[in-house]
Structures are given as structure tokens and as C-alpha cells.
N, C-alpha and C. Protein backbone atom coordinates (compact mmCIF):
# COMPACT_ATOMS: atom_id res chain seq x y z
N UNK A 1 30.55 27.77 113.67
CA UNK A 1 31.07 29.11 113.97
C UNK A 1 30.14 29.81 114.94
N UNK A 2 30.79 30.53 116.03
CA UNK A 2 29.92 31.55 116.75
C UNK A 2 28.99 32.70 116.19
N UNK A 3 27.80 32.31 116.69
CA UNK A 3 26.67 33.27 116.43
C UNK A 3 27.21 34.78 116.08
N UNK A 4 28.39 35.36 117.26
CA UNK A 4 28.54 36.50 116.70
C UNK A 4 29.54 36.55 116.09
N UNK A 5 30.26 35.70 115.78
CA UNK A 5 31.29 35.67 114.22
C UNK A 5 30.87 35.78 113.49
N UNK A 6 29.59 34.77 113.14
CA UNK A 6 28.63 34.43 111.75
C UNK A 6 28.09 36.51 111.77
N UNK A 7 27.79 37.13 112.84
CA UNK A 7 27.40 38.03 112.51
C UNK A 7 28.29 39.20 112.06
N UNK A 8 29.79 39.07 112.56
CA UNK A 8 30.61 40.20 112.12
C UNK A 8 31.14 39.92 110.71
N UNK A 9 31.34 38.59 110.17
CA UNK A 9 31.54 37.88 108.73
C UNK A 9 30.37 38.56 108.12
N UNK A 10 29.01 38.35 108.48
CA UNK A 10 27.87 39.30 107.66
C UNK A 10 28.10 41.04 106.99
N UNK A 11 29.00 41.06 108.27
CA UNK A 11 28.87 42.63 108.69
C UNK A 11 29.92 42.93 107.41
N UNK A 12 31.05 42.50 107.25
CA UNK A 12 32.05 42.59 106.73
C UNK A 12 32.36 41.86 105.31
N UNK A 13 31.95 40.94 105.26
CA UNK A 13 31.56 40.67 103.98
C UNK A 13 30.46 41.06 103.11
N UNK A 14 29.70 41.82 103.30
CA UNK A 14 28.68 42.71 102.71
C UNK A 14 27.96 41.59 102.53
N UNK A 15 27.03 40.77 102.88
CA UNK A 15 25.87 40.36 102.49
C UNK A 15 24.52 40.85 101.78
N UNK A 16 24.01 40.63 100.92
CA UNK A 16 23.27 41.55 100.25
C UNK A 16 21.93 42.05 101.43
N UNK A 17 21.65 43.34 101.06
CA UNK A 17 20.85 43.79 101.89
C UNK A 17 19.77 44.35 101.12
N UNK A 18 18.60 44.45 102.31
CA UNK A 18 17.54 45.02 101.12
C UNK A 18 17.96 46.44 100.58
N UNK A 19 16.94 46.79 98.98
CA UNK A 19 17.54 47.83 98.50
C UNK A 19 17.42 49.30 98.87
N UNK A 20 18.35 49.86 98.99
CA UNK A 20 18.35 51.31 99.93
C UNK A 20 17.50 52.09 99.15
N UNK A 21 16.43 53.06 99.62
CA UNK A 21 15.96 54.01 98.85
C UNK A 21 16.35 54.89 98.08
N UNK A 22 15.61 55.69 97.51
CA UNK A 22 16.41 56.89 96.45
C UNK A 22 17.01 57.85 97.67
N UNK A 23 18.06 58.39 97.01
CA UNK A 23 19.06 59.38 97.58
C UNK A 23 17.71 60.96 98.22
N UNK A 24 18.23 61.32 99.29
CA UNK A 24 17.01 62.14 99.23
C UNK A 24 18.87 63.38 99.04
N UNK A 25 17.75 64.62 99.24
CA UNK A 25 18.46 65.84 98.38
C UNK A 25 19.33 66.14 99.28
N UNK A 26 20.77 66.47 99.40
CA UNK A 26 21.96 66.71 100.28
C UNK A 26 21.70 68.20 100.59
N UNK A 27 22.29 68.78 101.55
CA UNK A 27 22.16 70.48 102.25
C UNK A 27 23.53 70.80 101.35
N UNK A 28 23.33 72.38 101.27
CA UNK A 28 24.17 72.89 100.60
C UNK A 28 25.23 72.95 101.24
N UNK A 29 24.84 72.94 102.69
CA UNK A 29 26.68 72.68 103.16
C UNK A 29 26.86 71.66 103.33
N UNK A 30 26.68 70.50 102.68
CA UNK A 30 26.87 69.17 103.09
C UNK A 30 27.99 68.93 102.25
N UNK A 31 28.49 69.46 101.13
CA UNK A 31 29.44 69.10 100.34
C UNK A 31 30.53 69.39 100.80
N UNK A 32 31.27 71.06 101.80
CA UNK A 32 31.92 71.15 102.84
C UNK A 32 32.27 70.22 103.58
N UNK A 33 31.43 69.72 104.44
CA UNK A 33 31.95 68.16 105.24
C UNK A 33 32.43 67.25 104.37
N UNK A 34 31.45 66.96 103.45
CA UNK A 34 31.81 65.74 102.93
C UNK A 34 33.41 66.01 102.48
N UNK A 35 33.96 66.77 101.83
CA UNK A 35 35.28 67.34 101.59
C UNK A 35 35.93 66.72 103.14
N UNK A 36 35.66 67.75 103.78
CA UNK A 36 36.70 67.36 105.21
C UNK A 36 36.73 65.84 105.47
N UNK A 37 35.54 65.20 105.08
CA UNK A 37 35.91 63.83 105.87
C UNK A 37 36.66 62.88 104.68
N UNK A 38 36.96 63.49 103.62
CA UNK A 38 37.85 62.49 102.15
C UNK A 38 39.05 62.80 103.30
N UNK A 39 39.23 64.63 102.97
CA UNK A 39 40.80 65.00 103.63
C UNK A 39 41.11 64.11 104.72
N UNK A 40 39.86 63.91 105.66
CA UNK A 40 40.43 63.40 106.95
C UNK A 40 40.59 61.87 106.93
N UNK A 41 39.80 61.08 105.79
CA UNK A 41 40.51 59.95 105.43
C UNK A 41 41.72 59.51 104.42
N UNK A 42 42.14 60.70 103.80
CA UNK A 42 43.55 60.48 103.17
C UNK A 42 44.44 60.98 103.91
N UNK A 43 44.49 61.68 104.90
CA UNK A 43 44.99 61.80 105.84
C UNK A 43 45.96 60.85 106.18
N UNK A 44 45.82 59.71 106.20
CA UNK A 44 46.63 58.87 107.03
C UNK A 44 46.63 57.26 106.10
N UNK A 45 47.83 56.85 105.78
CA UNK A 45 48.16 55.63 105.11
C UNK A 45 48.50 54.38 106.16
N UNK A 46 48.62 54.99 107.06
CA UNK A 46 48.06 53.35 108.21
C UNK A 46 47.91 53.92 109.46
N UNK A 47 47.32 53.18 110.26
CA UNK A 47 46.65 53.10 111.62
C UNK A 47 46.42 51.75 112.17
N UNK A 48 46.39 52.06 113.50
CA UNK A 48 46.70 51.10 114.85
C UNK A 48 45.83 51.25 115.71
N UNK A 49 44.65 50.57 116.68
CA UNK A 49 43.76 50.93 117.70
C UNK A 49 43.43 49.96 118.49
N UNK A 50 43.06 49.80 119.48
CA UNK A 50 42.09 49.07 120.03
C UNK A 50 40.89 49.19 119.58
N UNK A 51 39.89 48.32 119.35
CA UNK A 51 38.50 48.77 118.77
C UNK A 51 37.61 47.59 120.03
N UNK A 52 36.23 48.07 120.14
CA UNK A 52 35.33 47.62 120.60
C UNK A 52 33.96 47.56 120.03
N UNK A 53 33.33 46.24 119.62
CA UNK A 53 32.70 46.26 118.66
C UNK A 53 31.29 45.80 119.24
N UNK A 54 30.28 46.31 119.10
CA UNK A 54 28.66 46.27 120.12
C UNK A 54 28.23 45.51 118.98
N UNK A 55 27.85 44.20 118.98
CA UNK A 55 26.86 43.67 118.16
C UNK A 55 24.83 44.19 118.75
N UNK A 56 24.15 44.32 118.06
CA UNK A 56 23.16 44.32 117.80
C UNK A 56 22.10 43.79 119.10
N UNK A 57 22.46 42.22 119.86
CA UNK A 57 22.39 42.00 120.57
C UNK A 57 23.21 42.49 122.37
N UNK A 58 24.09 43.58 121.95
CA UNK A 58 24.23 43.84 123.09
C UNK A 58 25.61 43.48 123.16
N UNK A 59 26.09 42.24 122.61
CA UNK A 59 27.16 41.37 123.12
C UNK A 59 28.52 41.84 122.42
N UNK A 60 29.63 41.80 123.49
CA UNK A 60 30.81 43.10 123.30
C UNK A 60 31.52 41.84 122.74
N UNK A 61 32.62 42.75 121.40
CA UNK A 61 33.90 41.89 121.42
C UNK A 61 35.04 42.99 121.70
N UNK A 62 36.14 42.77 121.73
CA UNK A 62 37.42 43.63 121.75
C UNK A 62 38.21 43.27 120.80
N UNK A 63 39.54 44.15 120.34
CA UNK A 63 40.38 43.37 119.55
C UNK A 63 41.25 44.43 119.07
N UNK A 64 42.76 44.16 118.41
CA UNK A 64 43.21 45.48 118.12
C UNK A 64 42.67 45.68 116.01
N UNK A 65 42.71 46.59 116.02
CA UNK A 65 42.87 47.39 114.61
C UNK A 65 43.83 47.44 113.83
N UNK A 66 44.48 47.07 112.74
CA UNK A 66 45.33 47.69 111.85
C UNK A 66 44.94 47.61 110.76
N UNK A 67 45.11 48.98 109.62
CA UNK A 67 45.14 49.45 108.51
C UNK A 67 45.79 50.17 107.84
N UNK A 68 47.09 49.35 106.70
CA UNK A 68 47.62 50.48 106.09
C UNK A 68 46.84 50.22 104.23
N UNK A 69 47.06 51.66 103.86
CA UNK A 69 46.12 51.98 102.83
C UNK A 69 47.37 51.75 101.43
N UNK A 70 46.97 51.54 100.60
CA UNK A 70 45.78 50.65 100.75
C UNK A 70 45.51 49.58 100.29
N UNK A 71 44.32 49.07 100.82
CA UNK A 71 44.09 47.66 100.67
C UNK A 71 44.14 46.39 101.90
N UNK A 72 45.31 47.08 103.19
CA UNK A 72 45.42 45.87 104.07
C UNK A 72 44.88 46.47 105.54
N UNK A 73 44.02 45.69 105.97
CA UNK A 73 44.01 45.25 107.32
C UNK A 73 43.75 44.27 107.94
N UNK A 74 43.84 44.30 109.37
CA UNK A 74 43.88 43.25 110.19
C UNK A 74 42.85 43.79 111.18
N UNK A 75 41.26 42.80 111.82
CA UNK A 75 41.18 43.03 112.84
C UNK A 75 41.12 41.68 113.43
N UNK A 76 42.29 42.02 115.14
CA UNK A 76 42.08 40.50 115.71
C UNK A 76 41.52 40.91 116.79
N UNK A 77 40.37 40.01 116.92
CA UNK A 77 40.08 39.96 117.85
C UNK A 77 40.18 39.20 119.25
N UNK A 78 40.23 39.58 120.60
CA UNK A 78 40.33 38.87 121.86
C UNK A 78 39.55 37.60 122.28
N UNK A 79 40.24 36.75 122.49
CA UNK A 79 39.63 35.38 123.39
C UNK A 79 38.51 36.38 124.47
N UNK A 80 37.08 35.59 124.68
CA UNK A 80 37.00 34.27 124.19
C UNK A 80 36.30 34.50 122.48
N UNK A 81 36.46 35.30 121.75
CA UNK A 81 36.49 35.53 120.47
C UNK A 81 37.34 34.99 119.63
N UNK A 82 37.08 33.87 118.91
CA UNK A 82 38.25 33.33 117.65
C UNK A 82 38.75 33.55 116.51
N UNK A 83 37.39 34.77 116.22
CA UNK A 83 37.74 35.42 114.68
C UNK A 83 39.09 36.28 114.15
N UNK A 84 39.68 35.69 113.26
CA UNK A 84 40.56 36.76 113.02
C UNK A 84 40.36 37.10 111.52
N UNK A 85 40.16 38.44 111.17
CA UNK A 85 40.03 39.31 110.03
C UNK A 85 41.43 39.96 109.34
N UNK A 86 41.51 39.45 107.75
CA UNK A 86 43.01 39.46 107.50
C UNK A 86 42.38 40.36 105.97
N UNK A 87 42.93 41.71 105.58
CA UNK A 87 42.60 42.05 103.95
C UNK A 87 43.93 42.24 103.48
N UNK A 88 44.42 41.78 102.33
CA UNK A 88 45.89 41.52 101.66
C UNK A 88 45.75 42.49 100.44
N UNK A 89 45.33 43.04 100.21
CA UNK A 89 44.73 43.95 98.92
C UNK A 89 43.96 43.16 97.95
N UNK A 90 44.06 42.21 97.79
CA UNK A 90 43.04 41.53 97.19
C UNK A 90 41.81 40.34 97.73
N UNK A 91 42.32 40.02 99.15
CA UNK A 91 41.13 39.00 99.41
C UNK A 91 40.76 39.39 101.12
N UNK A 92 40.13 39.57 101.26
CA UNK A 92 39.17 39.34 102.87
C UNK A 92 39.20 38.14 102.97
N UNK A 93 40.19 37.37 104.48
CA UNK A 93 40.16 36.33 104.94
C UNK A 93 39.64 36.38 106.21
N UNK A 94 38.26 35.54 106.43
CA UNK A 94 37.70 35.48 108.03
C UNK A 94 38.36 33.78 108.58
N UNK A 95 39.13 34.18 109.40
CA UNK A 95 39.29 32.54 110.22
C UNK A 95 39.00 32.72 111.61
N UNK A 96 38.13 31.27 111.79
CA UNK A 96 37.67 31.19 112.68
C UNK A 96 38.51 30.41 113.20
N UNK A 97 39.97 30.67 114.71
CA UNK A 97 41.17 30.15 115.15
C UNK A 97 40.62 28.86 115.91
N UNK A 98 39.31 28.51 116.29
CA UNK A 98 39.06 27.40 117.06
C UNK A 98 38.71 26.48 115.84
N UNK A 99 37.36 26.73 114.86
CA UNK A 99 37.38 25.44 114.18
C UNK A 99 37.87 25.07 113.07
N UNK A 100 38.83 26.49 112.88
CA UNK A 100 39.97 26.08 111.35
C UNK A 100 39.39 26.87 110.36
N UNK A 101 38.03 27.19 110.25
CA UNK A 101 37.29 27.48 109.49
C UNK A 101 37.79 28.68 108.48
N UNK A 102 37.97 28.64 107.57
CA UNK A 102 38.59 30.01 106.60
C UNK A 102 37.77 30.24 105.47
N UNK A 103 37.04 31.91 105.47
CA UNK A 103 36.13 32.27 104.43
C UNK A 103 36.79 33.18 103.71
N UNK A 104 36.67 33.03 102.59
CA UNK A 104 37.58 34.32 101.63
C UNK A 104 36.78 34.82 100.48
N UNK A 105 36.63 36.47 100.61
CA UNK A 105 36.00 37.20 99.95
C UNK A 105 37.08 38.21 99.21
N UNK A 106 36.55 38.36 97.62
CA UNK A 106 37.16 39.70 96.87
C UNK A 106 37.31 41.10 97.38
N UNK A 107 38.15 41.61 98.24
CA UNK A 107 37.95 43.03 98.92
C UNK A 107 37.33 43.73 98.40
N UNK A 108 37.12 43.93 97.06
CA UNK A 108 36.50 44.68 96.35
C UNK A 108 34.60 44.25 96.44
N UNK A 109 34.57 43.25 96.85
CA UNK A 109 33.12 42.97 97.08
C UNK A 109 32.39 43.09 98.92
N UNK A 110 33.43 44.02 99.79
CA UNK A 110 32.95 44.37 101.18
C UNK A 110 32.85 45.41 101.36
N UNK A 111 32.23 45.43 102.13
CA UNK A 111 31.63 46.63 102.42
C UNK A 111 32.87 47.52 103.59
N UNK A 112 34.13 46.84 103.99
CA UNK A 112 35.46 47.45 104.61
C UNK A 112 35.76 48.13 103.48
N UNK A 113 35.82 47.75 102.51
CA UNK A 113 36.91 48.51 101.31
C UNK A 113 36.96 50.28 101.29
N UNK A 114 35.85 50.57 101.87
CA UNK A 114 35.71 52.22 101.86
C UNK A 114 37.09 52.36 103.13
N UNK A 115 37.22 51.24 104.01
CA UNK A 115 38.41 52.58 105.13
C UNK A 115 40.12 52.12 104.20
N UNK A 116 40.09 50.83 103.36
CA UNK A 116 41.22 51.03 102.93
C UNK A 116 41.17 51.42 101.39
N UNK A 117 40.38 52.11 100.73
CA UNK A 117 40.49 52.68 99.33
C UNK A 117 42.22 53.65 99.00
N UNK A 118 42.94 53.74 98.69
CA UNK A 118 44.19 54.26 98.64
C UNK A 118 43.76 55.87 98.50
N UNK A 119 42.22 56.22 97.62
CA UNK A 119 41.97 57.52 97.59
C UNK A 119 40.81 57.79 97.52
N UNK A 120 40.04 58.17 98.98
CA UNK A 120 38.75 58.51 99.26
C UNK A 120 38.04 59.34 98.54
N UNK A 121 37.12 59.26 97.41
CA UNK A 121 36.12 60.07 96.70
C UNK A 121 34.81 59.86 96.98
N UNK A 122 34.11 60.85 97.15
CA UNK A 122 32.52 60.62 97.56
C UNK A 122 31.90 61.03 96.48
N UNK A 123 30.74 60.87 96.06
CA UNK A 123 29.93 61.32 95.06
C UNK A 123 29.80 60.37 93.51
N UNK A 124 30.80 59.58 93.42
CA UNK A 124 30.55 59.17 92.47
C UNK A 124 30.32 57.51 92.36
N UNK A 125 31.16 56.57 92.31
CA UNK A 125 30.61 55.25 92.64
C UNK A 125 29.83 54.89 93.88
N UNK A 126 31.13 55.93 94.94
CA UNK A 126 30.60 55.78 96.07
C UNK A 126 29.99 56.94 96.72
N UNK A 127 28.77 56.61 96.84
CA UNK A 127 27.72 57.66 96.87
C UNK A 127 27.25 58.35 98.79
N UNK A 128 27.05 59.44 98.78
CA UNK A 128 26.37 59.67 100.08
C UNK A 128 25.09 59.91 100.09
N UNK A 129 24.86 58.95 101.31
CA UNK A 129 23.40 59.05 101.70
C UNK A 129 23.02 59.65 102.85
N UNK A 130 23.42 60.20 103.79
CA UNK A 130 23.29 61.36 104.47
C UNK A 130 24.57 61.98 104.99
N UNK A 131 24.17 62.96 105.41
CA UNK A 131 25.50 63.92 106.50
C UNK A 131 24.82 64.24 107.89
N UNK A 132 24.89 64.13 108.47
CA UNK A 132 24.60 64.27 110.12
C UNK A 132 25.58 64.59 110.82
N UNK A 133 24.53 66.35 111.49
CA UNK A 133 25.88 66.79 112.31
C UNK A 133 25.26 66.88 114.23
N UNK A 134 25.99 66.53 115.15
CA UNK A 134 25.78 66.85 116.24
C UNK A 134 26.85 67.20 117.01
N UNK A 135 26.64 67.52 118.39
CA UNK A 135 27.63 67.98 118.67
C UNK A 135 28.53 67.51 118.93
N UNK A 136 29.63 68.07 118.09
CA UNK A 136 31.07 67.38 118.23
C UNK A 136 31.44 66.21 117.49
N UNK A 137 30.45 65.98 116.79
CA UNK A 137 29.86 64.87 115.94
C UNK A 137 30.18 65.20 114.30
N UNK A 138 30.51 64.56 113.49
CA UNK A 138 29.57 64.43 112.11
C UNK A 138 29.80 62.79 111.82
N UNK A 139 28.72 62.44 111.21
CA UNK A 139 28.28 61.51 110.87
C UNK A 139 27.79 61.00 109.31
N UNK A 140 28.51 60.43 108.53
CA UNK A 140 28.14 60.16 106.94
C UNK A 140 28.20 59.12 106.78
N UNK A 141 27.36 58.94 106.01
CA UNK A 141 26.57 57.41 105.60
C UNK A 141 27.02 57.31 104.13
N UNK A 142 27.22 55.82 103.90
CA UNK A 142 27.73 55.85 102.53
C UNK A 142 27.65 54.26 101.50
N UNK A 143 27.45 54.26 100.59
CA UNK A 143 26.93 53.09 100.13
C UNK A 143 27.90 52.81 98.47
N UNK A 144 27.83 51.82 97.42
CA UNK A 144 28.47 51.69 96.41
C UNK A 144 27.16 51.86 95.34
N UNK A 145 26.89 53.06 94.51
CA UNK A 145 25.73 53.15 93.64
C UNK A 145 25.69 51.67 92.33
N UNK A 146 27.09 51.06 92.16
CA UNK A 146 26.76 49.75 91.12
C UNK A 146 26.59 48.67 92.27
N UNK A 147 26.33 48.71 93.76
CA UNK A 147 26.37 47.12 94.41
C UNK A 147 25.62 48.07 95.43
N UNK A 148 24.44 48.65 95.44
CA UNK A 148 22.95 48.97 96.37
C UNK A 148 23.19 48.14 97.34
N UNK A 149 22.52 46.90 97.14
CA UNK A 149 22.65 45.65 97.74
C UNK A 149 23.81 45.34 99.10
N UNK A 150 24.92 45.80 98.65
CA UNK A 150 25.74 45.88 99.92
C UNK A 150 25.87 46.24 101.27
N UNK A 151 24.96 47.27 101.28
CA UNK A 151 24.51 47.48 102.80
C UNK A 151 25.04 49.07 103.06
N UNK A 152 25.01 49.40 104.19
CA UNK A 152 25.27 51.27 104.42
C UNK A 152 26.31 51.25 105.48
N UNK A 153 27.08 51.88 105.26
CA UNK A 153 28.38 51.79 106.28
C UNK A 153 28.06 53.39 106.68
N UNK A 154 28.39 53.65 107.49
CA UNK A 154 28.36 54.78 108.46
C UNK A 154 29.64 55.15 109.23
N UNK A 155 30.35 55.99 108.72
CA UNK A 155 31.46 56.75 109.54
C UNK A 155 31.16 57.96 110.24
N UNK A 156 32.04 58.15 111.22
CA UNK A 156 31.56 58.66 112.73
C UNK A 156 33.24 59.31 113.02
N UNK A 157 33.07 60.71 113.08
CA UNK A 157 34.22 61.60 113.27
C UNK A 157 33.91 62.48 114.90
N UNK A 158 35.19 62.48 115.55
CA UNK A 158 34.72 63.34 116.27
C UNK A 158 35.62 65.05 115.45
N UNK A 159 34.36 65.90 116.00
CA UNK A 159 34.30 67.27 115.29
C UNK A 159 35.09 68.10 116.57
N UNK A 160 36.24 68.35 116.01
CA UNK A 160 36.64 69.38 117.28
C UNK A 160 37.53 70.38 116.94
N UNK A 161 37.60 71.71 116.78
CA UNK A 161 38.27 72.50 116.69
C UNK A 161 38.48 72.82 115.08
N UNK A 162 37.49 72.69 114.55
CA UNK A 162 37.42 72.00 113.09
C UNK A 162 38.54 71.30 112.30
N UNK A 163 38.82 70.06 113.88
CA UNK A 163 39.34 69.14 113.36
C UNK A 163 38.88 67.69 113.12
N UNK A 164 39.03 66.70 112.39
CA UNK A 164 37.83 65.36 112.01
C UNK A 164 38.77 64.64 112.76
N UNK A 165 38.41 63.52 113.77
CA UNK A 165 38.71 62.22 114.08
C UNK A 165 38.22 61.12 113.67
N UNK A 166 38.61 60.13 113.09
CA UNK A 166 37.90 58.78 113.57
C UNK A 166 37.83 58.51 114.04
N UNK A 167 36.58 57.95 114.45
CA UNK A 167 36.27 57.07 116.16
C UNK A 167 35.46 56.41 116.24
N UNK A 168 34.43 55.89 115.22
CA UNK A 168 33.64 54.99 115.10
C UNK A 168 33.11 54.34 113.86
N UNK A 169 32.83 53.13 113.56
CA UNK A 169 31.86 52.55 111.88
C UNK A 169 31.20 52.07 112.14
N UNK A 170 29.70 52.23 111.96
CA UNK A 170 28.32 51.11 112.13
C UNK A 170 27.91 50.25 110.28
N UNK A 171 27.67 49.52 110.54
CA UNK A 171 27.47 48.68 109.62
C UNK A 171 25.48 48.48 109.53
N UNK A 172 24.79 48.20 109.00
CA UNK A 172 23.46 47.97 108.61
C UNK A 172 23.52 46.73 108.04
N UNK A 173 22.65 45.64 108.84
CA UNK A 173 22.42 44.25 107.96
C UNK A 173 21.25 44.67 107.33
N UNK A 174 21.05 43.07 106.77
CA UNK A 174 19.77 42.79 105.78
C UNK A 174 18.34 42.86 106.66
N UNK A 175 18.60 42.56 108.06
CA UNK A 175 17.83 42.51 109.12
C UNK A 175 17.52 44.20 109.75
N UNK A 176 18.01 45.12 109.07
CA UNK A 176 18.13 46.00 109.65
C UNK A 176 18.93 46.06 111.23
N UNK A 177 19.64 45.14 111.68
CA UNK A 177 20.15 45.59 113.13
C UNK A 177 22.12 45.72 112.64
N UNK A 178 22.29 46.34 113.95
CA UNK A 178 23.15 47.72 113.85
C UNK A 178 24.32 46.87 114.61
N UNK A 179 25.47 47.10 114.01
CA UNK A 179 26.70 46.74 115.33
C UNK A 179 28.18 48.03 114.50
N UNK A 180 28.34 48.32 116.00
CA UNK A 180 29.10 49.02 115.73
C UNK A 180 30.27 49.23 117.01
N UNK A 181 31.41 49.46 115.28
CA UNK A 181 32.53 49.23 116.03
C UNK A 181 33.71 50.45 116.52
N UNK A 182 33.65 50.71 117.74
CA UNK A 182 34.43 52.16 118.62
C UNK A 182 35.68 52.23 118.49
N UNK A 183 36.71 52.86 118.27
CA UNK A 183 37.87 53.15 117.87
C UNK A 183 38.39 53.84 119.04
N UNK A 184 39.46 53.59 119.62
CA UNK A 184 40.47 54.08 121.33
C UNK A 184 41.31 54.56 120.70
N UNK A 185 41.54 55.99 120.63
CA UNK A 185 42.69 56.67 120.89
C UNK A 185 43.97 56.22 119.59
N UNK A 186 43.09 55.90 118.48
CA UNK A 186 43.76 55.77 116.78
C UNK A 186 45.36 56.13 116.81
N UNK A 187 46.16 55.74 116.31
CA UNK A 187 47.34 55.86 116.18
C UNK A 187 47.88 56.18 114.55
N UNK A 188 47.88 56.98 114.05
CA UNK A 188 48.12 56.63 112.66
C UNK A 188 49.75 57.22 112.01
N UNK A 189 49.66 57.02 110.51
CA UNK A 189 50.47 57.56 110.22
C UNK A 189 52.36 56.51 111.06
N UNK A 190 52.23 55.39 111.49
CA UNK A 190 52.84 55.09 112.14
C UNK A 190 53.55 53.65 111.18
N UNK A 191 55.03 53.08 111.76
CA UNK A 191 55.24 51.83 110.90
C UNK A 191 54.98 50.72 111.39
N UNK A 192 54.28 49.82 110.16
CA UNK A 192 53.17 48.44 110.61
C UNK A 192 54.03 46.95 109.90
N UNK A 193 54.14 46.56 110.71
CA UNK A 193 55.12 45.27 110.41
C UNK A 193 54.12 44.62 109.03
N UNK A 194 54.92 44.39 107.72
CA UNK A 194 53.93 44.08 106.70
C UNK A 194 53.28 42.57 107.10
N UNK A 195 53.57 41.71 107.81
CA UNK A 195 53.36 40.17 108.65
C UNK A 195 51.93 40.57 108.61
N UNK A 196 51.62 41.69 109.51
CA UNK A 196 50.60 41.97 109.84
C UNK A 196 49.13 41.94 108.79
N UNK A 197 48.83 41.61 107.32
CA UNK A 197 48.46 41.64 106.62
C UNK A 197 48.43 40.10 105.25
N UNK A 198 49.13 39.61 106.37
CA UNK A 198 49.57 37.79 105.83
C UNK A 198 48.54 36.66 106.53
N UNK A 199 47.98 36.14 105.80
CA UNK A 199 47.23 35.22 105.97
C UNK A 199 47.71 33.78 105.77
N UNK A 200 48.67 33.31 106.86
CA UNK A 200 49.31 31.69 106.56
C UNK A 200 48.01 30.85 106.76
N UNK A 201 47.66 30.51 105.96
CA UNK A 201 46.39 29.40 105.57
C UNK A 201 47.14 28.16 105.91
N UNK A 202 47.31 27.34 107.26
CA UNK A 202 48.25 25.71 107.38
C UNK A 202 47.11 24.91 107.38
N UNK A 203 46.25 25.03 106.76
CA UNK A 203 45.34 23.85 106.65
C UNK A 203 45.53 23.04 105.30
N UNK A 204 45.51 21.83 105.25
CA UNK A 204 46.10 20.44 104.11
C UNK A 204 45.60 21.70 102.60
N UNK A 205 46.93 21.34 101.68
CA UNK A 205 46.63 21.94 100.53
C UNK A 205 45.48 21.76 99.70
N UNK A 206 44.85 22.18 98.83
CA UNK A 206 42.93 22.23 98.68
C UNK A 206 43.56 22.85 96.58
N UNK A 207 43.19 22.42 95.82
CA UNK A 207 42.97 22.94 94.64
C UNK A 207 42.51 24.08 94.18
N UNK A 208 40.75 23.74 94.87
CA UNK A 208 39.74 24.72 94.84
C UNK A 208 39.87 25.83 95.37
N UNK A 209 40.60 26.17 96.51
CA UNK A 209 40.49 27.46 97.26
C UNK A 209 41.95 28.37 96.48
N UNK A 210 41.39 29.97 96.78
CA UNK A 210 42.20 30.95 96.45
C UNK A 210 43.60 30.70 97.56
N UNK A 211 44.51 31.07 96.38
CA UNK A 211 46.21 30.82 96.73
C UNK A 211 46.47 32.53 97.47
């Protein structure tokens, strides 16, 4: 598998990461945002994008986006990229379209599961670890308090008119390096062919692997 497959499979399958520090103390208006950005992720039960995703090293992929909530998305990505990313509500499928290769993870054990949760709550399993505001910006960081280990996902709104967009997610490895993936002009709220969320596995039937 390609170096930066092996790295967006990391990214997305939550690989354990070292353990995040103690929570430091939230601003009193931090609970305000944090509110707006649940609203602004229940907001919408599916979405459509182009995304562009900066690995760590620099090196770009493209690909489109889909997510309806909850539980399914799709990201495929563009040749010369082979990965395609499939969530069915219950399993994260990574296939790699050149060497056949198919990895399957419990959705409930990635670190994606925060953009398709059916109902965004902060504070309690899933905990915040900062709020960051700049301009035009807010920025919240967010982790699972029973699975530390999972790594820090970071959502990225644009702030305008005190209205929230999505428009970006950075991910944190075990290595500490950063890839993050840009969101074009989101489409949501729109109808998503259910295909789109099907994982035809045609490789020779196998016992061992999830049906």
C-alpha cells in the first residue's frame, strides 16, 4: 500500500496515540461556541464536497466527500490515489483499488465517527480540549474521554456573520504530524444515492472477514 494511504488509514482509523494531557480549564465563553458548533453540526443530515487533503509531508490528495448522518460516508479519492474510504454505520472499509487490499474497522472505534454521530454532544464522552478563536475562524479540538488513546481531531468553522461553516478537519498522529483535510464549497442537506455507502467486497469469499 502507498506510503500516503498507509498514512490516511492511520489518520482514520484512529491508531493509538500517545496519551493526551489533562484537560486544561475552558473560558467562560467557550461553552457559547461550543453550543454553536453541536447546532452547526446537527444542522445538516448529509453533505457532498470536494475535499483536499495536505498530508504532513506536504503531499496533496483530492477526492469527493459524502456524508449522510448517521453513520455513512464515503471519501473517494482521485487517481493517481487508490484509496477508497466506505462507513456503512457499522464498519470503516479502507480499499486500496490497485492492490485489492481491504481493511475493516468498527466505526465506533475511529476517530471519523465524531462528523457522522446522528447527535453531536460535547462535554461528556466526547470531551473538549480546546476552543480557538481567530479571525473568521473558530477552531475545537476534541477527543473520546473512555479511548484517550485515539488521537485529537480538530474541527475548523468558518465564523461569519455569526454564522458556523465547515471547512476543514486536522487529525494528530502518534508521531505528532498533522494532515489535514479542506472542504470546497460543502453542499448539504441534499439527496445522496444510498449506493454511495456500499462496500461490494468482489474479492474470493473468506470465512474470517466481516460480512
Amino acid at each position: 500500500m502507498h506510503t500516503l494511504n498507509r498514512r490516511s488509514l492511520a489518520l482514520l482509523a484512529a491508531l493509538p496515540l500517545a496519551m493526551l494531557p489533562p484537560l486544561p480549564a475552558l473560558a467562560a465563553d467557550d461553552a457559547a461556541d461550543i453550543a454553536r458548533v453541536e447546532q452547526a453540526l446537527n444542522s445538516f443530515e448529509t453533505l457532498q464536497t470536494r475535499f483536499t487533503q495536505i498530508a504532513s509531508n506536504g503531499a496533496v490528495s483530492e477526492g469527493e466527500l459524502y456524508i449522510r448522518r448517521p453513520g455513512r460516508l464515503r471519501l473517494a479519492y482521485k487517481a493517481p490515489n487508490p484509496l477508497l474510504i466506505v462507513a456503512d454505520g457499522t464498519w470503516l472499509v479502507m480499499h486500496d483499488v490497485e492492490t485489492k487490499q481491504v481493511d475493516r474497522y468498527p466505526l465506533t472505534d475511529t476517530a471519523i465517527r465524531v462528523l457522522v454521530q446522528k447527535d453531536v454532544k460535547f462535554g461528556g464522552r466526547l470531551a473538549v480540549k480546546t476552543v480557538e478563536r481567530g479571525a473568521g475562524v473558530l477552531r475545537i479540538s476534541v477527543f473520546d474521554r473512555q479511548r484517550p488513546g485515539d488521537g485529537l481531531i480538530t474541527l475548523i468553522f468558518e465564523d461569519l456573520a455569526n454564522r458556523l461553516l465547515f471547512r476543514q478537519w486536522e487529525v494528530l498522529d502518534a508521531q505528532g504530524l498533522l494532515t489535514r483535510f479542506m472542504l470546497a464549497e460543502p453542499k448539504v442537506n441534499i439527496a445522496l444515492d444510498a449506493k454511495l455507502f456500499v462496500f461490494n467486497d468482489e474479492r474470493p469469499l473468506d470465512s474470517t472477514r466481516p460480512q
